[in-house]
N, C-alpha and C. Protein backbone atom coordinates (compact mmCIF):
# COMPACT_ATOMS: atom_id res chain seq x y z
N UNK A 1 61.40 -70.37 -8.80
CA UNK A 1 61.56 -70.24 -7.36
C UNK A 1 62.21 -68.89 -7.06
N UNK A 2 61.87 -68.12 -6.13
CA UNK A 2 62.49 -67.00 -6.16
C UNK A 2 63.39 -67.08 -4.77
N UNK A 3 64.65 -66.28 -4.91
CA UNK A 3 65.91 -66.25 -4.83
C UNK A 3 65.60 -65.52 -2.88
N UNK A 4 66.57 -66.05 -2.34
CA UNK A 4 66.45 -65.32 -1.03
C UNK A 4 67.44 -64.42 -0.55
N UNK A 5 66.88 -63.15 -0.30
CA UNK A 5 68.44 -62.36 -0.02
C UNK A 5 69.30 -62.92 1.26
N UNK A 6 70.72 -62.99 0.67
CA UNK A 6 71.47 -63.35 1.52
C UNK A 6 71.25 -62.55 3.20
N UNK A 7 71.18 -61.25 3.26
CA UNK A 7 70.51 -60.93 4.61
C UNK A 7 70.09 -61.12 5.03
N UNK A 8 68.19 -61.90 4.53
CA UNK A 8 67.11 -62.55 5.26
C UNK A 8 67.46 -63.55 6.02
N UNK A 9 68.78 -64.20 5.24
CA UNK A 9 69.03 -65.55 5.06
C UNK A 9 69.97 -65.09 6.90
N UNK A 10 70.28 -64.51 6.84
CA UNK A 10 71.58 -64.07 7.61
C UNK A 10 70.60 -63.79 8.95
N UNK A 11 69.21 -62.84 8.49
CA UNK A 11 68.45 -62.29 9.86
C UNK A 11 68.24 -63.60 10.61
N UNK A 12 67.37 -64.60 9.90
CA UNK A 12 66.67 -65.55 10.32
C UNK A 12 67.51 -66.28 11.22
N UNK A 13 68.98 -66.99 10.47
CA UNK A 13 69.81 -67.67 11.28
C UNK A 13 69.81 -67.02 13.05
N UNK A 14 70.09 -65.80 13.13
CA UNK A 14 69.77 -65.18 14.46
C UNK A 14 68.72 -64.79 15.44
N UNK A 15 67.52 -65.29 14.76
CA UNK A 15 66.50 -65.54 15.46
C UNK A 15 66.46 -67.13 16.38
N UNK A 16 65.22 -66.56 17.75
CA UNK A 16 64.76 -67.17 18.34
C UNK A 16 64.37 -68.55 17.86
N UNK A 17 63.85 -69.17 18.69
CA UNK A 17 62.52 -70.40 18.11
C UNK A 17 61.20 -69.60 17.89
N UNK A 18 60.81 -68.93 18.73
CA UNK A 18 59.65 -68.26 19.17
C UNK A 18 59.58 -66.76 17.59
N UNK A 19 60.44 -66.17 17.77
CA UNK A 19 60.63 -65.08 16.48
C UNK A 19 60.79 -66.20 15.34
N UNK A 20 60.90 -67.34 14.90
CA UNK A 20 61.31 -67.96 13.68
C UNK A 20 59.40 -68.47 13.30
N UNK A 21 58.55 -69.11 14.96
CA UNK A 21 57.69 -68.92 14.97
C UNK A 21 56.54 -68.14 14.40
N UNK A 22 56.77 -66.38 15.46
CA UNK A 22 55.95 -65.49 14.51
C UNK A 22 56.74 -65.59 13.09
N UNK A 23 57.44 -65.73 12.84
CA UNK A 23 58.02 -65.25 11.23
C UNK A 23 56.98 -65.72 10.13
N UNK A 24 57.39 -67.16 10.79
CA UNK A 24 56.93 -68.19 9.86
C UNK A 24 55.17 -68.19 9.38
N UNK A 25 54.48 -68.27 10.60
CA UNK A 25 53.04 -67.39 10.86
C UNK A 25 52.60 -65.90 10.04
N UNK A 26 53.90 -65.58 10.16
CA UNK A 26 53.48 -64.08 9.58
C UNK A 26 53.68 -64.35 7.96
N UNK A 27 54.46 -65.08 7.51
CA UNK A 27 54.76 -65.55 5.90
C UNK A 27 53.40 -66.33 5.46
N UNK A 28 53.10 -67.41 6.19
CA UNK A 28 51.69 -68.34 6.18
C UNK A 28 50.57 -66.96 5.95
N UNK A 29 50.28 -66.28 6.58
CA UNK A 29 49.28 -65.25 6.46
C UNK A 29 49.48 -64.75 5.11
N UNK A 30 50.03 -64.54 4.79
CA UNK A 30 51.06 -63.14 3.56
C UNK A 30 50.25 -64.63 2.11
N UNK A 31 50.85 -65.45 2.31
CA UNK A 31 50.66 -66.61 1.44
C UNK A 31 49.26 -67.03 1.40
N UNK A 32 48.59 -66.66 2.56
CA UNK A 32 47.27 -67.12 2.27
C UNK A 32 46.20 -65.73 1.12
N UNK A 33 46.85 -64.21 2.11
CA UNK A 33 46.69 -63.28 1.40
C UNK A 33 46.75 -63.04 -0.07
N UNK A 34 47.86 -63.54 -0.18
CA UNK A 34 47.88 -63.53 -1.78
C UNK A 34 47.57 -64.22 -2.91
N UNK A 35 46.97 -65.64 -2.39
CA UNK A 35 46.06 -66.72 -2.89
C UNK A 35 45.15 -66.35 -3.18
N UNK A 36 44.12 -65.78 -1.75
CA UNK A 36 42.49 -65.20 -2.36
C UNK A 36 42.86 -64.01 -3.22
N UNK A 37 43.69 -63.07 -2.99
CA UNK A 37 43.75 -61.99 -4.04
C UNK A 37 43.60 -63.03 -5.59
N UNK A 38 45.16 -63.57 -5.77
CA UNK A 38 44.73 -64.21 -6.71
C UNK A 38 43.59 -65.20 -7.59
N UNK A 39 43.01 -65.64 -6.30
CA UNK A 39 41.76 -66.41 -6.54
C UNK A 39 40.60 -65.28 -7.23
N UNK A 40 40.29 -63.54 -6.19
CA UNK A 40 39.30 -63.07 -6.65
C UNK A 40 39.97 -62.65 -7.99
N UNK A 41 41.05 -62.41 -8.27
CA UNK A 41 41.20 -61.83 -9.82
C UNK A 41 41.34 -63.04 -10.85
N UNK A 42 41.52 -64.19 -10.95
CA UNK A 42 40.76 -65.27 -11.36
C UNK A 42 38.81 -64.94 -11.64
N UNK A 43 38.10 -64.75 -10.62
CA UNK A 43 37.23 -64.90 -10.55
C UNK A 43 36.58 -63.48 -11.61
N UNK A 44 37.07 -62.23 -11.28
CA UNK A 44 36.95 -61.37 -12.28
C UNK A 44 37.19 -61.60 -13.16
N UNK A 45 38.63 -62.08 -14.03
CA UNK A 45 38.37 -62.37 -15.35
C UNK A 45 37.89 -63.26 -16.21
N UNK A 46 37.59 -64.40 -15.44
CA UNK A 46 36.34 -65.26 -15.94
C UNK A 46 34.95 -64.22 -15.85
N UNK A 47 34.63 -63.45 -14.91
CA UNK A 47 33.60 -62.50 -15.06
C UNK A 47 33.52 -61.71 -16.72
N UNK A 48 34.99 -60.98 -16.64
CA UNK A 48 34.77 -60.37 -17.77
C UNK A 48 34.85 -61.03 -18.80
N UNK A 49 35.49 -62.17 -18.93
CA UNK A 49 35.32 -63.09 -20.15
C UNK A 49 34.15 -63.39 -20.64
N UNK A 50 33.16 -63.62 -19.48
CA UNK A 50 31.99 -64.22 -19.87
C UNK A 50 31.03 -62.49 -20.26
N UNK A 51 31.68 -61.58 -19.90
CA UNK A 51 31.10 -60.27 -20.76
C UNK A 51 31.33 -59.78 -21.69
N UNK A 52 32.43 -60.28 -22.30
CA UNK A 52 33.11 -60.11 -23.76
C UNK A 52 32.34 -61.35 -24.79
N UNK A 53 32.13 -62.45 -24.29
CA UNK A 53 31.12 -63.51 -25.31
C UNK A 53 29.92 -62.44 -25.41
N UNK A 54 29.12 -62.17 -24.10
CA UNK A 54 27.96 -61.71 -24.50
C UNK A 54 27.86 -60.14 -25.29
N UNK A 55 29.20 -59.74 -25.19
CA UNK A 55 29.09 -58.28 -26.02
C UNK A 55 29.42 -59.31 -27.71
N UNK A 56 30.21 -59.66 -27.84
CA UNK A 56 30.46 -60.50 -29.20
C UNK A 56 28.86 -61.38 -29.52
N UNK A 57 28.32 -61.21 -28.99
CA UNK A 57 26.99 -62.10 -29.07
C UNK A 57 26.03 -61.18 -29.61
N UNK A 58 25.75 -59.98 -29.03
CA UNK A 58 25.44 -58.76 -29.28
C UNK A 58 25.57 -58.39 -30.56
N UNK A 59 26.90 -58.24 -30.15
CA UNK A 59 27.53 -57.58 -31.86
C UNK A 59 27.32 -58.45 -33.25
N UNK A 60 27.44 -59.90 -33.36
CA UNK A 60 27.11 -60.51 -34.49
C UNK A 60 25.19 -60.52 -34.57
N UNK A 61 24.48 -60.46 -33.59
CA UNK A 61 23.23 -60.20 -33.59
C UNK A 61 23.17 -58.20 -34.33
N UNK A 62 23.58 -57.75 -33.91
CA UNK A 62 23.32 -56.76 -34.84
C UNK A 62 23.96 -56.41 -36.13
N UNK A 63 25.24 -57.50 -36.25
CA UNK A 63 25.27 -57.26 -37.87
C UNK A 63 24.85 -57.93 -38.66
N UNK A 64 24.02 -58.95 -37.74
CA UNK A 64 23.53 -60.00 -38.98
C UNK A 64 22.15 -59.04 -39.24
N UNK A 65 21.57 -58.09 -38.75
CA UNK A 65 20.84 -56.93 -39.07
C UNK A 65 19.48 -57.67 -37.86
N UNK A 66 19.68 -58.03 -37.33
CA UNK A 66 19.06 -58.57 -35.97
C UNK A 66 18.56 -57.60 -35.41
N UNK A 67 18.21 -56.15 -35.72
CA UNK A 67 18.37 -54.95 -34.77
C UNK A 67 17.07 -54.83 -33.65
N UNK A 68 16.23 -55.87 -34.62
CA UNK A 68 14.82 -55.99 -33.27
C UNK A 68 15.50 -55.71 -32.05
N UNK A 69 14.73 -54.69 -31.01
CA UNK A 69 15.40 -55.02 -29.33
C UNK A 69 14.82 -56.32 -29.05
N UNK A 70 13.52 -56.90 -29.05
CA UNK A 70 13.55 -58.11 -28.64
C UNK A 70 14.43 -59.31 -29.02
N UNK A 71 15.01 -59.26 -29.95
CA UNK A 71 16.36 -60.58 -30.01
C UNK A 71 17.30 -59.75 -29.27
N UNK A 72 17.61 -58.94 -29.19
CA UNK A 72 18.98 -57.93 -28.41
C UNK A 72 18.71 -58.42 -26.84
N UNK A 73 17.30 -57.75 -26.51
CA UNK A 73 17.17 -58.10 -25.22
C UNK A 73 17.48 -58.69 -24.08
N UNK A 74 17.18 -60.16 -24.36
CA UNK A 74 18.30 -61.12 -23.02
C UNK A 74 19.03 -60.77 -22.85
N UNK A 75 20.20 -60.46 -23.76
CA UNK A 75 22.04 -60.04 -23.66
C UNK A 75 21.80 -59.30 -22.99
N UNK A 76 21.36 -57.94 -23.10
CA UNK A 76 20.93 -56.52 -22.59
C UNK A 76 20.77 -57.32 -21.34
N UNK A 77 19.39 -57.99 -20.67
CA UNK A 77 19.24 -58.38 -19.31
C UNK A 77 20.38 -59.03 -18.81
N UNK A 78 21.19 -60.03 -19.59
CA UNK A 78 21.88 -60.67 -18.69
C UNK A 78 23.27 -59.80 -18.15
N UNK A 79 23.50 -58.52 -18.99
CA UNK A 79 24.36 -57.54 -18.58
C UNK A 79 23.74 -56.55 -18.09
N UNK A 80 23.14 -56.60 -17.43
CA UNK A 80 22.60 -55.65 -16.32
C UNK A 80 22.59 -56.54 -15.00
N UNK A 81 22.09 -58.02 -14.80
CA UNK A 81 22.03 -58.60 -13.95
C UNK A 81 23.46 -58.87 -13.36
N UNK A 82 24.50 -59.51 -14.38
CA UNK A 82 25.74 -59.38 -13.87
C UNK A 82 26.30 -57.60 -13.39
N UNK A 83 25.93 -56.43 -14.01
CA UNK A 83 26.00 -55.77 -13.49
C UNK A 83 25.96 -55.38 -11.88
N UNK A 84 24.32 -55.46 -12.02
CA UNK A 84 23.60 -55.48 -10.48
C UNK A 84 24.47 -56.02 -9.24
N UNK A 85 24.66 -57.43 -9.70
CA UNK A 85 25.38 -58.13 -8.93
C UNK A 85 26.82 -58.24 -8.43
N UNK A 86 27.33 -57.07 -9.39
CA UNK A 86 28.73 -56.58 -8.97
C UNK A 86 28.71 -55.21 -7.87
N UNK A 87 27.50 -54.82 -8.34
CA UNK A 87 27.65 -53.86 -7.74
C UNK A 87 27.18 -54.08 -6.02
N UNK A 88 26.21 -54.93 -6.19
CA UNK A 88 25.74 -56.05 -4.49
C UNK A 88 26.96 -56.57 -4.09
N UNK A 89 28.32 -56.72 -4.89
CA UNK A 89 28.99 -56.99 -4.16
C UNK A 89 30.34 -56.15 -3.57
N UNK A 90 30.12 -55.21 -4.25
CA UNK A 90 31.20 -54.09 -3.64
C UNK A 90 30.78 -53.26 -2.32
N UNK A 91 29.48 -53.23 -2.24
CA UNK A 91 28.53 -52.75 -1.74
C UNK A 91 28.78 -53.51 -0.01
N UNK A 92 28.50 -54.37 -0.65
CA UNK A 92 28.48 -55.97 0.53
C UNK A 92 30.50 -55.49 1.48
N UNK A 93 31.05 -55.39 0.28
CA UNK A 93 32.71 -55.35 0.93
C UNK A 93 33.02 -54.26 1.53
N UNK A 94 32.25 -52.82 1.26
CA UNK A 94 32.35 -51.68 2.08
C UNK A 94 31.42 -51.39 2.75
């Protein structure tokens, strides 16, 4: 639990109903803010997790001397598609 400075502690007591209001509103926002942050960086590193199997997938396919591109291939597609699709989405946010 993290600790509250005795000042905050001190501002708040001297607030309004109405200022304790926005406060409280303005903390709720801040808290929701930092949920989806945390949610999308959740969501990235399950992204990159699931790009580290398919590079490790890769990699034991070519030392087992697998070097055909057609066994390589899929991996290759499916990291370009997750590619693509990162990039549709940065794209999408700016």
């Amino acid at each position: 639990m993290t600790k509250i400075p005795y000042s905050y502690i001190k501002r708040l007591e001297g607030m309004s109903k109405e200022e304790l209001v926005k406060e409280v509103n303005y903390l709720a926002k801040r808290i929701e803010e930092e949920e989806a942050a945390r949610k999308e960086e959740e969501r990235k590193t399950a992204e990159l997790e699931k790009l580290v199997e398919l590079l490790e997938s890769i990699e034991k396919s070519i030392s087992r001397g697998e070097s055909r591109m057609g066994e390589a291939m899929p991996y290759f597609q499916e990291l370009l598609k997750i590619k693509d699709e990162e990039i549709a989405k940065m794209q999408k946010r700016n």
